[in-house]
N, C-alpha and C. Protein backbone atom coordinates (compact mmCIF):
# COMPACT_ATOMS: atom_id res chain seq x y z
N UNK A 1 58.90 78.28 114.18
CA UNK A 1 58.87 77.78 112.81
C UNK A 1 58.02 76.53 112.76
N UNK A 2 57.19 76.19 111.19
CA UNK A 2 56.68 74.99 111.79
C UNK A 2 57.60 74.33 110.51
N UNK A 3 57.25 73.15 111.10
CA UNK A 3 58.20 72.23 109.72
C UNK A 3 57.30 71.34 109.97
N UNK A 4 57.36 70.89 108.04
CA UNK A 4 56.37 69.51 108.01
C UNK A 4 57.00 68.59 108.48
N UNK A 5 56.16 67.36 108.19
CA UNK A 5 56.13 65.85 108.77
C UNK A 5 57.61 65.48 108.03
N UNK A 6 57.46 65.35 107.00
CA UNK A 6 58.97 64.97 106.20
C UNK A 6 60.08 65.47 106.72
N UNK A 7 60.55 66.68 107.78
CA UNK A 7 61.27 66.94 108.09
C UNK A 7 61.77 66.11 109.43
N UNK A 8 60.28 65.63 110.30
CA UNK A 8 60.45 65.08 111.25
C UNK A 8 61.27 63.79 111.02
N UNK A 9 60.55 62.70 109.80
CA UNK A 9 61.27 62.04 109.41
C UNK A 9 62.73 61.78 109.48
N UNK A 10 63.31 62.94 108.88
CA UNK A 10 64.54 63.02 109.14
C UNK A 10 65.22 63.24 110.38
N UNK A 11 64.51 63.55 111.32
CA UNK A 11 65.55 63.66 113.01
C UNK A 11 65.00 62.81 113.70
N UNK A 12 63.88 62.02 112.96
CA UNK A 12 63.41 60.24 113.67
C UNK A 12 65.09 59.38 113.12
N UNK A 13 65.09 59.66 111.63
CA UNK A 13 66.13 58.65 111.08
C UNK A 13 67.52 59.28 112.18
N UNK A 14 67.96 60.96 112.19
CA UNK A 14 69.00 60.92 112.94
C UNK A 14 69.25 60.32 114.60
N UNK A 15 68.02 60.46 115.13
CA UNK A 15 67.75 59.80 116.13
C UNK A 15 67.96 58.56 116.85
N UNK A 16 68.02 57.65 115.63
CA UNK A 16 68.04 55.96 115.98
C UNK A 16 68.86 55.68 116.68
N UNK A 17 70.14 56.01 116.78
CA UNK A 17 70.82 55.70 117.79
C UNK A 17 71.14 56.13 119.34
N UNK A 18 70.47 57.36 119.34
CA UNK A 18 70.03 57.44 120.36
C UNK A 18 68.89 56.50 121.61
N UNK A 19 67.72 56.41 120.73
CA UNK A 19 66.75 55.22 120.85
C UNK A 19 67.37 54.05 120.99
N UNK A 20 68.49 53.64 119.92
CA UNK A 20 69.24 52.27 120.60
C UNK A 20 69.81 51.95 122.11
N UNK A 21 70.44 53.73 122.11
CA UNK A 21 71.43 53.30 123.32
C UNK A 21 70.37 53.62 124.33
N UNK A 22 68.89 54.07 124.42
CA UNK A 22 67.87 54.25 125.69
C UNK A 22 67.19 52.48 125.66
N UNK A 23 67.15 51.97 124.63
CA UNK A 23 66.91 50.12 124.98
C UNK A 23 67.69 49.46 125.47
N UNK A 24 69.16 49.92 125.39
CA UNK A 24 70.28 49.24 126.53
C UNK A 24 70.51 50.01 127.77
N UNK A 25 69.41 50.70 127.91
CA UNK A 25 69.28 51.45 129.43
C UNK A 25 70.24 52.50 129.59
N UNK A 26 70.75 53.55 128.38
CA UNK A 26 71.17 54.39 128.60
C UNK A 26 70.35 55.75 128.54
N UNK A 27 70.46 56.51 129.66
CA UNK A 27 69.67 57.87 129.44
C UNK A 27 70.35 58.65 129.19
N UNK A 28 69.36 59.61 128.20
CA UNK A 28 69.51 60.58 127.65
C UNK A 28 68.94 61.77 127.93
N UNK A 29 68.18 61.57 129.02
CA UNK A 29 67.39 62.91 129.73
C UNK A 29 68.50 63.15 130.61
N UNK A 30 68.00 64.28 131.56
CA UNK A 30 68.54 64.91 133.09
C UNK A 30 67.78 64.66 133.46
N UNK A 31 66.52 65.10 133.31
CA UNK A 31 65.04 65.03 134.20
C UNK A 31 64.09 65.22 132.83
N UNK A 32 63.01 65.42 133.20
CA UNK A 32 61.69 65.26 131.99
C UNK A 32 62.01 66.02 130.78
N UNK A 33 63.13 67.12 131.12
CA UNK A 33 62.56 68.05 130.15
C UNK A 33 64.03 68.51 129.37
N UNK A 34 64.97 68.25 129.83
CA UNK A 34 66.51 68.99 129.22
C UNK A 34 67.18 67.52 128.79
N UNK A 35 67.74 67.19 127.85
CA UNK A 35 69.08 66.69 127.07
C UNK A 35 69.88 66.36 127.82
N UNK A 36 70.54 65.33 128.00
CA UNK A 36 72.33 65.38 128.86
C UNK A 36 72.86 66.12 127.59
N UNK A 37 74.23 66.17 128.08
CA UNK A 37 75.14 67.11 126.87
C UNK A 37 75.47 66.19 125.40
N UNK A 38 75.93 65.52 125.61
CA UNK A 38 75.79 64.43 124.27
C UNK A 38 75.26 64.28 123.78
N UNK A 39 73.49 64.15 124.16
CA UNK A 39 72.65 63.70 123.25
C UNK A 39 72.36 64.97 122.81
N UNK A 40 72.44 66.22 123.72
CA UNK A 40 71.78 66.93 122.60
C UNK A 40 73.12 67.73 121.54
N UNK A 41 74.55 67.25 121.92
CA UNK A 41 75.61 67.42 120.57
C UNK A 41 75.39 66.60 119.94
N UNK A 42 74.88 65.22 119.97
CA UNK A 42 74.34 64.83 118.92
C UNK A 42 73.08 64.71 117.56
N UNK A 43 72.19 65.67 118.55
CA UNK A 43 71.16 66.70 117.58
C UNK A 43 71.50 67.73 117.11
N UNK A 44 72.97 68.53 117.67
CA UNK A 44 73.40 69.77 116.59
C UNK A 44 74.12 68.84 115.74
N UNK A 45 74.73 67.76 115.88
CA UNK A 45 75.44 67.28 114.72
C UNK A 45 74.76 67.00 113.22
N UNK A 46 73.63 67.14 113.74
CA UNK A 46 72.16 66.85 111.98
C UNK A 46 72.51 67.99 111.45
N UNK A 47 72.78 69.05 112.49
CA UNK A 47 73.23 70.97 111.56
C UNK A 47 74.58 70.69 111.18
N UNK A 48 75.32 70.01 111.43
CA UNK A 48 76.75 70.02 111.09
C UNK A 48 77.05 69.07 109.79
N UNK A 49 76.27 68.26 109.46
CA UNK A 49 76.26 67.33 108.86
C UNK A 49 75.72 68.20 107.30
N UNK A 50 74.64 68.79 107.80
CA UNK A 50 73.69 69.61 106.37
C UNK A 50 74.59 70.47 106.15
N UNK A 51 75.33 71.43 107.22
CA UNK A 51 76.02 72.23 106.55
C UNK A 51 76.90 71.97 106.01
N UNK A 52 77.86 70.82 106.04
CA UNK A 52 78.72 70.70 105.06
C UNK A 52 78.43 70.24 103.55
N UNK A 53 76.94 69.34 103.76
CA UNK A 53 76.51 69.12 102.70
C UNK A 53 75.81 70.59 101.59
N UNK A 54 75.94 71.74 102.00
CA UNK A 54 75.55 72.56 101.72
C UNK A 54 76.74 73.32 101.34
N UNK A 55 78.04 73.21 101.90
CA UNK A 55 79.05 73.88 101.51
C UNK A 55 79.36 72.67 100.23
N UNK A 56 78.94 71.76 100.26
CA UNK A 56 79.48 70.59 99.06
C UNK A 56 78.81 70.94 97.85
N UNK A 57 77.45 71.14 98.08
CA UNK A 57 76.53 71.57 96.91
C UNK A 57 76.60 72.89 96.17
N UNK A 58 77.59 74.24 96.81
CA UNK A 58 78.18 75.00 96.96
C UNK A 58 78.94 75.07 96.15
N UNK A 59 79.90 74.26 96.09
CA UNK A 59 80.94 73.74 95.41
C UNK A 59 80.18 73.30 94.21
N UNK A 60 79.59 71.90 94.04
CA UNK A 60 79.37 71.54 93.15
C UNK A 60 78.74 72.68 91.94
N UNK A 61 77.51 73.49 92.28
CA UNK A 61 76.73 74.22 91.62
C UNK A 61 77.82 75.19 90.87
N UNK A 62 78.90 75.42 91.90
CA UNK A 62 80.26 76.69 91.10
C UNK A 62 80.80 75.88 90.52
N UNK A 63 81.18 74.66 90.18
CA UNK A 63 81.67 73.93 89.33
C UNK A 63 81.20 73.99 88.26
N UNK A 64 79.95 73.71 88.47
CA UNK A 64 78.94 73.53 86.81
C UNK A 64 79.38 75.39 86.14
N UNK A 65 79.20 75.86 86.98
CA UNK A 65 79.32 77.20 86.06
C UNK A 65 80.85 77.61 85.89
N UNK A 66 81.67 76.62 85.53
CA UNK A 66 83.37 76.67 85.89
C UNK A 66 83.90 77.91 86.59
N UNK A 67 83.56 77.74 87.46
CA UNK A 67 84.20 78.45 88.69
C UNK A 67 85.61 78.11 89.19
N UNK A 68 86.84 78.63 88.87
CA UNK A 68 88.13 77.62 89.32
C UNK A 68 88.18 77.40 90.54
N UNK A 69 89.11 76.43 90.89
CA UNK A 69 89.43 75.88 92.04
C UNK A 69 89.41 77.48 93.04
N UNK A 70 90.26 77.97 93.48
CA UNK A 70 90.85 79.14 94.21
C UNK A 70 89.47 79.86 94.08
N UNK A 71 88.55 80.37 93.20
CA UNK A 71 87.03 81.15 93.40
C UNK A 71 86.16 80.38 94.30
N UNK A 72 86.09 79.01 93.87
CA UNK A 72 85.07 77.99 94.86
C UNK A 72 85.80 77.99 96.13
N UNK A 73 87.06 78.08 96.60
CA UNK A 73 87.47 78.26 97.60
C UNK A 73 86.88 79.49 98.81
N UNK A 74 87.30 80.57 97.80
CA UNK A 74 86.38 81.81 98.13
C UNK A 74 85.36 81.79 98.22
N UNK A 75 84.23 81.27 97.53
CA UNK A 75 82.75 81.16 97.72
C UNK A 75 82.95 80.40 98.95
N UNK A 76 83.04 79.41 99.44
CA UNK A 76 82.95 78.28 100.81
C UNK A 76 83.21 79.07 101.38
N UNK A 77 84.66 80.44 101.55
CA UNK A 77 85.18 80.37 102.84
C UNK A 77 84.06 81.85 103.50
N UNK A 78 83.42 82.76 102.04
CA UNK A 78 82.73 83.43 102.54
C UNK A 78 81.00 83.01 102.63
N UNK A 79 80.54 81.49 102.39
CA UNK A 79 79.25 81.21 102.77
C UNK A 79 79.44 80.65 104.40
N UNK A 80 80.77 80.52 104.58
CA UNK A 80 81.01 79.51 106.05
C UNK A 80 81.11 81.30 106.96
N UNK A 81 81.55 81.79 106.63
CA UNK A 81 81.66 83.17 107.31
C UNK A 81 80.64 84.02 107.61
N UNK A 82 79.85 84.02 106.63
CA UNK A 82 78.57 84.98 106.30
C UNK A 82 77.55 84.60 107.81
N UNK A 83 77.51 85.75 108.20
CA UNK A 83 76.69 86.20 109.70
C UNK A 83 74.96 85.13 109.16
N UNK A 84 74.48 85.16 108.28
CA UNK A 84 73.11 85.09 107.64
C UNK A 84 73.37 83.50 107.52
N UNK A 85 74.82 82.50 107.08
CA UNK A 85 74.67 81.13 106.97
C UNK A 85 74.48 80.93 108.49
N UNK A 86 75.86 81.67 109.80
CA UNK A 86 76.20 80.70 110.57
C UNK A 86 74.95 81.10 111.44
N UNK A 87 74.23 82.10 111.48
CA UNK A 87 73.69 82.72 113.15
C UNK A 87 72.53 82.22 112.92
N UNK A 88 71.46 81.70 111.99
CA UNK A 88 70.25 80.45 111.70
C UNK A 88 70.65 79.10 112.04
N UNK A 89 71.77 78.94 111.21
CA UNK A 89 72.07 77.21 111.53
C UNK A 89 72.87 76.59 112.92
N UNK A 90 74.14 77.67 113.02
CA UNK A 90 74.62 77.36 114.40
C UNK A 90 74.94 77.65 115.41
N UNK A 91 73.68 78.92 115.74
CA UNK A 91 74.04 79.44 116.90
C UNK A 91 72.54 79.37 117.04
N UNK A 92 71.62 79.68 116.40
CA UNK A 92 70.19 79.39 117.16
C UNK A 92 69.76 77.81 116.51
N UNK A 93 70.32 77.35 115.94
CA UNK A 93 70.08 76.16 115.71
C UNK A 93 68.51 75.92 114.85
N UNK A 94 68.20 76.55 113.90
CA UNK A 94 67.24 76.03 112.88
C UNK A 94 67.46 75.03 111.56
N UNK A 95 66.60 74.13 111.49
CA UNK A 95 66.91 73.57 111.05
C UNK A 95 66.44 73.60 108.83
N UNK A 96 66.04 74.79 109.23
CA UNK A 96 65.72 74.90 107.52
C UNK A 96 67.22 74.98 106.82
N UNK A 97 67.98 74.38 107.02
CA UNK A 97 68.98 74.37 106.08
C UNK A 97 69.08 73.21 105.50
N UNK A 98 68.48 71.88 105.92
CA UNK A 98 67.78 70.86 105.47
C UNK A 98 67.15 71.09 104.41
N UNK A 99 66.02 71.51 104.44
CA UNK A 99 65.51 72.00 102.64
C UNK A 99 66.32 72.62 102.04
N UNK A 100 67.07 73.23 102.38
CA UNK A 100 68.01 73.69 101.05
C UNK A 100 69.27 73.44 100.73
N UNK A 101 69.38 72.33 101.52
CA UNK A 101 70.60 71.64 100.79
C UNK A 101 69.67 70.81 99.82
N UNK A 102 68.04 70.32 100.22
CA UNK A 102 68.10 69.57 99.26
C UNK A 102 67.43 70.31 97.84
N UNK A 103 67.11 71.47 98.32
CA UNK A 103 67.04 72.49 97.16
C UNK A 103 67.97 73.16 96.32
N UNK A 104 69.15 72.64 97.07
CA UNK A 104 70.54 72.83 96.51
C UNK A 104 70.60 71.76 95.46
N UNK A 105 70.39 70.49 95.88
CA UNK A 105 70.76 69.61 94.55
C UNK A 105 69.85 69.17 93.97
N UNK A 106 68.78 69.72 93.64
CA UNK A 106 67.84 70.11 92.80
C UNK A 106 68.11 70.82 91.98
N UNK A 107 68.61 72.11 92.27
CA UNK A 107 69.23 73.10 91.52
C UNK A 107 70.49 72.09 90.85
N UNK A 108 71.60 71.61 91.58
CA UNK A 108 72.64 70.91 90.76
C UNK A 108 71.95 69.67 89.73
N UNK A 109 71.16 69.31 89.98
CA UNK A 109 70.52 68.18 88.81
C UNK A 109 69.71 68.52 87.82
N UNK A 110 69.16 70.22 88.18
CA UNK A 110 68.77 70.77 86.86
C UNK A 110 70.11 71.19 85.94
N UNK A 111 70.78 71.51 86.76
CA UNK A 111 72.37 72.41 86.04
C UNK A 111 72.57 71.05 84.77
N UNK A 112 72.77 69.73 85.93
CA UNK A 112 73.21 68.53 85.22
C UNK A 112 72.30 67.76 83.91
N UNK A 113 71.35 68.65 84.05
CA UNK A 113 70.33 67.81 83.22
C UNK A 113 69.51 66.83 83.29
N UNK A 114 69.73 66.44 85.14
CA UNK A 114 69.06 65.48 85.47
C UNK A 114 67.67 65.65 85.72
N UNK A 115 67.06 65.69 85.03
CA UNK A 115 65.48 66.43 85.59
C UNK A 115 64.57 65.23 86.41
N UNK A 116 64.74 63.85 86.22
CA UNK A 116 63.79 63.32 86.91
C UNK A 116 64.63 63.22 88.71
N UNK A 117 65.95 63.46 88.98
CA UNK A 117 66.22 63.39 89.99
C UNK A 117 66.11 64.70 90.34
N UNK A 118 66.46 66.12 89.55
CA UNK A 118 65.96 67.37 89.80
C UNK A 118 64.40 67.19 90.27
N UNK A 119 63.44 66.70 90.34
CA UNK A 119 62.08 66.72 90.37
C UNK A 119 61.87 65.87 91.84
N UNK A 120 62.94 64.83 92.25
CA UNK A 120 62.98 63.64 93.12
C UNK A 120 63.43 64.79 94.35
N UNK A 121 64.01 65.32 94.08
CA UNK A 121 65.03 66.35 95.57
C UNK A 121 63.93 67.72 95.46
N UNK A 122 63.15 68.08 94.70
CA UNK A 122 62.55 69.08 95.06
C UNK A 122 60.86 68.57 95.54
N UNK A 123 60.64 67.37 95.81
CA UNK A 123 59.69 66.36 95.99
C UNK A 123 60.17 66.64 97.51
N UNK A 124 60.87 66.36 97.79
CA UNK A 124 61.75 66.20 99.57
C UNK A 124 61.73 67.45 99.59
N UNK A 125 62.61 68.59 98.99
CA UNK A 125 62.35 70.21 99.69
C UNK A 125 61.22 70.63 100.00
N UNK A 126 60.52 70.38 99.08
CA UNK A 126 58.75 71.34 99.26
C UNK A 126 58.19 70.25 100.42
N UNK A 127 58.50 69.53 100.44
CA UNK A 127 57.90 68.50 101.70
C UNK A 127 58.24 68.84 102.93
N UNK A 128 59.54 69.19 102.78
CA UNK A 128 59.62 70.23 104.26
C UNK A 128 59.82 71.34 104.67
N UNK A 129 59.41 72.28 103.38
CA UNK A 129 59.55 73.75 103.83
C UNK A 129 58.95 74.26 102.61
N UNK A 130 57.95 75.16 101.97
CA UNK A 130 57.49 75.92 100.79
C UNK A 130 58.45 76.40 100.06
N UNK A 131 59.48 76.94 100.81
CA UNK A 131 59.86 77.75 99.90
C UNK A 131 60.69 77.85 99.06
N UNK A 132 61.13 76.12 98.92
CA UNK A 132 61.51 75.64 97.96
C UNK A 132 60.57 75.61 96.47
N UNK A 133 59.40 75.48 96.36
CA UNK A 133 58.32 75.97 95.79
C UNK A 133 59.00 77.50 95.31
N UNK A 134 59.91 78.80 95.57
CA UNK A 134 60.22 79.58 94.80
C UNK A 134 61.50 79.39 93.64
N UNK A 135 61.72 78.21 94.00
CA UNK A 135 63.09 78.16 93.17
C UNK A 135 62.57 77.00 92.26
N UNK A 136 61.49 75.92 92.52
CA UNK A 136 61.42 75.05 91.65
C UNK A 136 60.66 75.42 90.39
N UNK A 137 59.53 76.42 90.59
CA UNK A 137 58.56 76.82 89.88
C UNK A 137 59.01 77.56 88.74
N UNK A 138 59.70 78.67 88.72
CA UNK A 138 60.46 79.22 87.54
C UNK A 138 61.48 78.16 87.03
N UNK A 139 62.10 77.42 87.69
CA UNK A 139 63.50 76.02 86.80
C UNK A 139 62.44 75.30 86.08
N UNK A 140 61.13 74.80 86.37
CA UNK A 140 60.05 73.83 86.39
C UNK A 140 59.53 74.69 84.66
N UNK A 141 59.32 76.05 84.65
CA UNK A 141 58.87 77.09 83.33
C UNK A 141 59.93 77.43 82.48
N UNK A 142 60.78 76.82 82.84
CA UNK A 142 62.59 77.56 81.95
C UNK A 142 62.15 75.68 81.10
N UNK A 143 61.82 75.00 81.76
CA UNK A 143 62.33 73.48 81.06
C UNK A 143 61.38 73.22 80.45
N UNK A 144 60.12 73.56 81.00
CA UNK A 144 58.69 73.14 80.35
C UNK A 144 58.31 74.20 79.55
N UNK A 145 57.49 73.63 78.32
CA UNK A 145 56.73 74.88 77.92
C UNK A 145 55.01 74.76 77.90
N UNK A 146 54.92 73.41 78.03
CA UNK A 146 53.68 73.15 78.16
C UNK A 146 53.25 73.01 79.56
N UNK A 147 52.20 73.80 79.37
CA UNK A 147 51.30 74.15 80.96
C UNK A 147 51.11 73.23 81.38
N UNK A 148 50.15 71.93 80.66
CA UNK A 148 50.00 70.71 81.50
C UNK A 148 51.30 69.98 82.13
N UNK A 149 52.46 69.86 81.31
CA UNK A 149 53.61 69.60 82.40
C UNK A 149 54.15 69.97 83.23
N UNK A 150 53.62 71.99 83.19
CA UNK A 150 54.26 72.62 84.35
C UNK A 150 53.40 72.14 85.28
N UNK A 151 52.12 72.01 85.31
CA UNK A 151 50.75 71.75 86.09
C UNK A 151 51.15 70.22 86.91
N UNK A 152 51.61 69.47 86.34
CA UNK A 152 51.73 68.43 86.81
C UNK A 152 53.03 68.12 87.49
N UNK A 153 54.25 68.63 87.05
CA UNK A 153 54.95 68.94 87.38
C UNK A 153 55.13 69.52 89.37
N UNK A 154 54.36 70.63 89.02
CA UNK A 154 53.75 71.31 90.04
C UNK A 154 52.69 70.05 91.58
N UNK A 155 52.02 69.44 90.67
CA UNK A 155 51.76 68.41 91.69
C UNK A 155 52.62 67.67 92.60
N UNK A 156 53.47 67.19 90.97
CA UNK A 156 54.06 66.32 92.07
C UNK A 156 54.96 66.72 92.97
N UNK A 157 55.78 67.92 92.92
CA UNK A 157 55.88 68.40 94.26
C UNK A 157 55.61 68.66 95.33
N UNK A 158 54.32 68.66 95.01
CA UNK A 158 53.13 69.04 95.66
C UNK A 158 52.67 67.41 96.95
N UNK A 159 52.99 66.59 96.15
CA UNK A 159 52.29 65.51 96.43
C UNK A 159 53.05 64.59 98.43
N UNK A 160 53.98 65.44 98.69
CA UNK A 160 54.19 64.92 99.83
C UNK A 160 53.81 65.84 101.01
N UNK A 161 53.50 66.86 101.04
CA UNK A 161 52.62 68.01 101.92
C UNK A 161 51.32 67.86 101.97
N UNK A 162 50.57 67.37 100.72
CA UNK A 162 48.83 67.23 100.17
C UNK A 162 49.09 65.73 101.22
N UNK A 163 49.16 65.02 101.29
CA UNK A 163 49.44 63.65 101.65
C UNK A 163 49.03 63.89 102.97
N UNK A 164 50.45 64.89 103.44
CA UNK A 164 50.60 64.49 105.30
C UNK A 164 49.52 65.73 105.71
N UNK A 165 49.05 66.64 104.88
CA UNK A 165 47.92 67.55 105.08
C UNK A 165 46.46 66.50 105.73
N UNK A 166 46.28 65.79 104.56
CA UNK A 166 44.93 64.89 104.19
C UNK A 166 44.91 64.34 105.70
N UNK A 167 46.32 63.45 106.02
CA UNK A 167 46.32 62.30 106.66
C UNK A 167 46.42 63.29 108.49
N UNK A 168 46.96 64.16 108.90
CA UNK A 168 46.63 65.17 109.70
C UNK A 168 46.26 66.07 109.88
N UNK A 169 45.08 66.06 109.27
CA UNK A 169 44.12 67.44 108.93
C UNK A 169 43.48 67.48 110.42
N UNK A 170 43.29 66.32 110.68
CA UNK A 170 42.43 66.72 112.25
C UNK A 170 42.97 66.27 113.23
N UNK A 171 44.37 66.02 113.54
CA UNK A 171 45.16 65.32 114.62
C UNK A 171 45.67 67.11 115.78
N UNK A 172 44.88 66.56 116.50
CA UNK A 172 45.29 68.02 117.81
C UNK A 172 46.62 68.65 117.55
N UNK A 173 47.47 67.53 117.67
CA UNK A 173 48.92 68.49 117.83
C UNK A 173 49.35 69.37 116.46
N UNK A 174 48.64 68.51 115.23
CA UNK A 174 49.09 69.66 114.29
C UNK A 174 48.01 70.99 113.84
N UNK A 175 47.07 70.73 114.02
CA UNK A 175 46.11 72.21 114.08
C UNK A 175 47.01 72.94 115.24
N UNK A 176 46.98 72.56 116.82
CA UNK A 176 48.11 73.43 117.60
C UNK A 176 48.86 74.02 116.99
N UNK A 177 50.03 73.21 115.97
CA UNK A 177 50.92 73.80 115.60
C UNK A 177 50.89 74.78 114.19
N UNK A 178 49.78 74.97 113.74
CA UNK A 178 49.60 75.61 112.59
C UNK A 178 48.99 76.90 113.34
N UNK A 179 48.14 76.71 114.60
CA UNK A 179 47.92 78.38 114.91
C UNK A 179 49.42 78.87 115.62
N UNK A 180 49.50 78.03 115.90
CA UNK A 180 50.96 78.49 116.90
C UNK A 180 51.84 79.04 116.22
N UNK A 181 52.22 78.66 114.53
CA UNK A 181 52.99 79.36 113.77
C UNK A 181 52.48 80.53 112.99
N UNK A 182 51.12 80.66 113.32
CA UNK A 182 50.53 81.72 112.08
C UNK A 182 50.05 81.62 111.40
C-alpha cells in the first residue's frame, strides 16, 4: 500500500515517545531490523486507538439518523465482528482505517451541518488516502449547486497531496515508492 506523507505524520506524532525513551538510552530495536515486543505493541496500539475511534464515529453517525440505544449497540457489536473490519486492521495490521475514521467525521459534520469542519476532516482524509475523494465529492454536489464551489471545494481537498506531490516530486524514496505500489 502506499500512503501519503500526511499519514506518516501521524505515526511520527504516535512515535514520540518512543524517540523519548531511545534519548534516555532505551532500545527499541533487537538488532537493525525487528522491534522488541513493546515497541512494536506500541505501534499496533495507533490501530487500536483508530478503531475505537471508528466504532465512536459509528455510533455517532447512527445517532444522527436516531438509531436507538440497543440498534447502535448492534451496529458496534457487528462492525467489531465483521471478518472485513477486524482481518485489515488487526490481524494484518493496515493502517487505512486512519482515513476513515477521519472520513467518518466528515461524514458526521456534514450530518451536523458543520460544513467548514466537514471540509477540515476531509482535507486530512484525502491527504492520506484518495478514496476518501469517493465519499466527499457527491456530499460536496448534494450541498453545492454551484460548480465553481464544487470546483473549489474540490481543491481544497485537494490541496494537501498537490503540496507533498510538488515538494517530493523528485526525492528517490518516493518515486521508489510509487512504482513499487503501481
Amino acid at each position: 500500500a502506499m500512503y501519503d506523507v500526511l499519514l506518516y505524520i501521524v505515526f511520527a506524532i504516535w512515535n514520540i515517545p518512543i524517540y523519548i525513551l531511545h534519548k534516555f538510552g532505551i532500545s527499541f530495536l533487537e538488532n537493525l531490523t525487528t522491534l522488541k515486543s513493546w515497541a512494536m505493541l506500541w505501534n499496533k496500539g495507533l490501530i487500536v486507538v483508530f478503531m475505537w475511534l471508528f466504532i465512536y464515529y459509528i455510533d455517532k453517525i447512527a445517532k444522527e439518523f436516531s438509531v436507538d440505544e440497543v440498534g447502535r449497540s448492534w451496529l458496534k457489536y457487528s462492525v467489531l465482528s465483521s471478518f472485513i473490519v477486524i482481518y485489515p486492521a488487526m490481524i494484518v495490521g493496515q493502517y487505512d482505517l486512519i482515513p476513515v475514521v477521519f472520513t467518518l467525521a466528515g461524514i458526521l459534520a456534514y450530518l451536523k451541518k458543520n460544513y467548514k469542519k466537514f471540509l477540515i476532516t476531509f482535507v486530512f482524509a484525502v491527504g492520506m488516502k484518495f478514496f476518501a475523494i469517493f465519499v466527499f465529492i457527491p456530499l460536496v454536489m448534494m450541498k453545492e449547486k454551484n460548480i465553481f464551489k464544487i470546483g473549489g471545494n474540490c481543491i481544497v481537498s485537494f490541496a494537501i497531496p498537490l503540496v507533498t506531490r510538488i515538494l517530493f516530486r523528485n526525492d528517490t524514496a518516493y518515486l521508489f515508492s510509487k512504482e513499487f505500489s503501481g
